[in-house]
PDB file of N, CA and C in Angstrom:
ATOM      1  N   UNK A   1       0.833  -1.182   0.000  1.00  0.00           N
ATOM      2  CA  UNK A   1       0.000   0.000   0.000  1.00  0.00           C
ATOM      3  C   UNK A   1       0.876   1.243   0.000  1.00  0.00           C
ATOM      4  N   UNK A   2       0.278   2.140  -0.735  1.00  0.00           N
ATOM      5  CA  UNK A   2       1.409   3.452  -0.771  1.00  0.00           C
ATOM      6  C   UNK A   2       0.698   4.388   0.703  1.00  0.00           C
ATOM      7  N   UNK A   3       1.631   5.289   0.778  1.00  0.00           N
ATOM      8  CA  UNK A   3       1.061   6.085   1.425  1.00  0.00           C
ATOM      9  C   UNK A   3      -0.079   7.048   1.187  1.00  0.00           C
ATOM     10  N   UNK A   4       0.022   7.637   0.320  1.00  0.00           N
ATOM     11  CA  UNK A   4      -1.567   8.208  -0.351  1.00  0.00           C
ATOM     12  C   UNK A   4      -2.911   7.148   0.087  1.00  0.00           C
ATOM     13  N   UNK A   5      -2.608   5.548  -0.284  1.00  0.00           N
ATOM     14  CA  UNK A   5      -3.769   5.012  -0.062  1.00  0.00           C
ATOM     15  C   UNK A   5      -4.028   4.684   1.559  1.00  0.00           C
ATOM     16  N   UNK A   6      -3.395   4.263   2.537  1.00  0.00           N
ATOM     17  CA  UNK A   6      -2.993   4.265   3.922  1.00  0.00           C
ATOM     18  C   UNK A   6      -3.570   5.881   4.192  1.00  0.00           C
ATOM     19  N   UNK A   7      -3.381   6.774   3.750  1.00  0.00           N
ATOM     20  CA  UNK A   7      -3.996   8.044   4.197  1.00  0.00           C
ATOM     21  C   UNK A   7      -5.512   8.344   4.223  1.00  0.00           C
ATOM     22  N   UNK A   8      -5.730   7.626   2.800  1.00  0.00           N
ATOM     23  CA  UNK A   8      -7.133   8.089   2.552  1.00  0.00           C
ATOM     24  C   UNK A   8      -7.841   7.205   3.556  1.00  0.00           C
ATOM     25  N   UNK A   9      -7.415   5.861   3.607  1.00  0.00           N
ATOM     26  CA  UNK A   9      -7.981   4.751   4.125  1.00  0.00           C
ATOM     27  C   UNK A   9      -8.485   5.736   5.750  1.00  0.00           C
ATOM     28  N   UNK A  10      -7.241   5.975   6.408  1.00  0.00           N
ATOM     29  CA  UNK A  10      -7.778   6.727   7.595  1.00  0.00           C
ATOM     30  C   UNK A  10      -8.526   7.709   7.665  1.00  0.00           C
ATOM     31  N   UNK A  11      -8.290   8.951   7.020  1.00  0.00           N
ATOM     32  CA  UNK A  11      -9.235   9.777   6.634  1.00  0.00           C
ATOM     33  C   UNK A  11     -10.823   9.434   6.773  1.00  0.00           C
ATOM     34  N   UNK A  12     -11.087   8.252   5.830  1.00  0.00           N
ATOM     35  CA  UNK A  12     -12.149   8.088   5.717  1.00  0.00           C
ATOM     36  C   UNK A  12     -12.903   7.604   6.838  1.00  0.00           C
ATOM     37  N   UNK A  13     -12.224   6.367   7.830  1.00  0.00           N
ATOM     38  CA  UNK A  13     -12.007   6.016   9.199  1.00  0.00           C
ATOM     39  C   UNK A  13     -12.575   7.098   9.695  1.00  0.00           C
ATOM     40  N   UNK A  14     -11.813   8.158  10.012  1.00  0.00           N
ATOM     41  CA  UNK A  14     -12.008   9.139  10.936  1.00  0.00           C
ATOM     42  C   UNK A  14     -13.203  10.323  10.921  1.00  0.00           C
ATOM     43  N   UNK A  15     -13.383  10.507   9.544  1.00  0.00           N
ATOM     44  CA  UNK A  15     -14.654  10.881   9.616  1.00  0.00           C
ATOM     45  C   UNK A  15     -16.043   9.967   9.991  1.00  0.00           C
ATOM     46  N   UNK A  16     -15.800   8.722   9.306  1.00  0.00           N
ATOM     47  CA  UNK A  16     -16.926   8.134   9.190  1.00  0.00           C
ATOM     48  C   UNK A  16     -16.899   7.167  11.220  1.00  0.00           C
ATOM     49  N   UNK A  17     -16.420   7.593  11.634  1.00  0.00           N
ATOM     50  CA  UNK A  17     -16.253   6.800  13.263  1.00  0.00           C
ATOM     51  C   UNK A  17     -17.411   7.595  14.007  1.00  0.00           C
ATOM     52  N   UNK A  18     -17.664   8.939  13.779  1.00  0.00           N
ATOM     53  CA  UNK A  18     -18.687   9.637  14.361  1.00  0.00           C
ATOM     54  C   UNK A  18     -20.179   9.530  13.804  1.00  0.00           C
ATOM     55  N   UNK A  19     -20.189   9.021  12.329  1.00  0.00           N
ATOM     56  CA  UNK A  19     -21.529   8.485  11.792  1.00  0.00           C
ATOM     57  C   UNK A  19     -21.844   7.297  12.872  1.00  0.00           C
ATOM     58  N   UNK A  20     -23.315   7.145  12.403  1.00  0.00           N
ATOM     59  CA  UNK A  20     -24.022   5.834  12.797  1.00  0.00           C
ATOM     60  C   UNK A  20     -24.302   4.726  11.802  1.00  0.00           C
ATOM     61  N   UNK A  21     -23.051   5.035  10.549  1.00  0.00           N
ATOM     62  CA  UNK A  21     -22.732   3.768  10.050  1.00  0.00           C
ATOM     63  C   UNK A  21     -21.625   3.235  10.548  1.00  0.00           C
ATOM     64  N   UNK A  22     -21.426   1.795  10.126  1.00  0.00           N
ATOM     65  CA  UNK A  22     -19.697   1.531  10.712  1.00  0.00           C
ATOM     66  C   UNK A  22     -18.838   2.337   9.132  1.00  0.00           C
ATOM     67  N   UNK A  23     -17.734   2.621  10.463  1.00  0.00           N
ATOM     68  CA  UNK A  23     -16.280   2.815  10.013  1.00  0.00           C
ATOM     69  C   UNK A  23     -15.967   1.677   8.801  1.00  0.00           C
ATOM     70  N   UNK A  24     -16.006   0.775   9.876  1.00  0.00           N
ATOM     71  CA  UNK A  24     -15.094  -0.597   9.186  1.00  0.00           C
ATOM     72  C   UNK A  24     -15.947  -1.317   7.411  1.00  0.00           C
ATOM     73  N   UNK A  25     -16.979  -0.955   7.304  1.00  0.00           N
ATOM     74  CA  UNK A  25     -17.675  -1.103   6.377  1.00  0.00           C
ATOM     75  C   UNK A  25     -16.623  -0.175   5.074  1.00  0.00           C
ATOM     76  N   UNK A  26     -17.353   1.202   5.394  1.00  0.00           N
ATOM     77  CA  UNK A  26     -16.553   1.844   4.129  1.00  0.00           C
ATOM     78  C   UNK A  26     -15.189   1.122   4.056  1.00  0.00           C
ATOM     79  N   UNK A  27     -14.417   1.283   4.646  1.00  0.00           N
ATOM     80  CA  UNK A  27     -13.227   0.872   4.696  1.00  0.00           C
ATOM     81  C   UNK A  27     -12.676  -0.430   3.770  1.00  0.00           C
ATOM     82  N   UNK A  28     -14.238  -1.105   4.291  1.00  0.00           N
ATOM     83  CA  UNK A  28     -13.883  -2.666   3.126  1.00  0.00           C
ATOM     84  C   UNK A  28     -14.178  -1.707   1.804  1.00  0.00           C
ATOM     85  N   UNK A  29     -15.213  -1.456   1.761  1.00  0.00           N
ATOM     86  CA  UNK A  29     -15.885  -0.640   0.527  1.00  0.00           C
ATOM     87  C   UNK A  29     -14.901  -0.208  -0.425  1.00  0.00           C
ATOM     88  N   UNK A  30     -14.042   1.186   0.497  1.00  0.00           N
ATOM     89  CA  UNK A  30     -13.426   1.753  -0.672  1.00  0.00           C
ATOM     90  C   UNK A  30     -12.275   0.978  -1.323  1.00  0.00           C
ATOM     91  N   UNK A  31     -11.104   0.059  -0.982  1.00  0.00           N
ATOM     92  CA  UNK A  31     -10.566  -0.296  -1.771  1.00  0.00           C
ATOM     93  C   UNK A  31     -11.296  -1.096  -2.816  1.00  0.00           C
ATOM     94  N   UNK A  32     -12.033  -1.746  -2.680  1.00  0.00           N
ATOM     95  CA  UNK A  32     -13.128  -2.328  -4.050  1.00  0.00           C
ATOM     96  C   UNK A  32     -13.694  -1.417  -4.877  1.00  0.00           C
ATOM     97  N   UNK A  33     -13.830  -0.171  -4.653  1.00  0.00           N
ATOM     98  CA  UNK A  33     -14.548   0.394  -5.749  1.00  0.00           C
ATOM     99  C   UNK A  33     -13.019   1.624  -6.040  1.00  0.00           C
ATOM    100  N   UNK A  34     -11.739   1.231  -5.698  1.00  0.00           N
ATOM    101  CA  UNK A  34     -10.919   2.217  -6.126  1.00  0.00           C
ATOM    102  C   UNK A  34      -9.590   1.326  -7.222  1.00  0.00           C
ATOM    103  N   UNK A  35      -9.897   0.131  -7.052  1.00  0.00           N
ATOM    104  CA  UNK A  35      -9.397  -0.660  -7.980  1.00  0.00           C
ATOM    105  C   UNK A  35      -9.957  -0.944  -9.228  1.00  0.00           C
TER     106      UNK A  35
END
């Protein structure tokens, strides 16, 4: 993993930890729809 993708990965983590969806969902999510 580069760092750009390790970044976004958290990013997205960190916003989405205060929703009342899971975190860990997107997380699977986005590398599948960024490949």
């Amino acid at each position: 993993m580069t760092f750009y993708h390790l970044f976004t990965l958290a990013l997205i983590q960190g916003i989405t930890e205060f929703l009342p969806v899971s975190s860990s969902g997107h997380l699977i999510l986005l590398p599948r729809l960024t490949n």
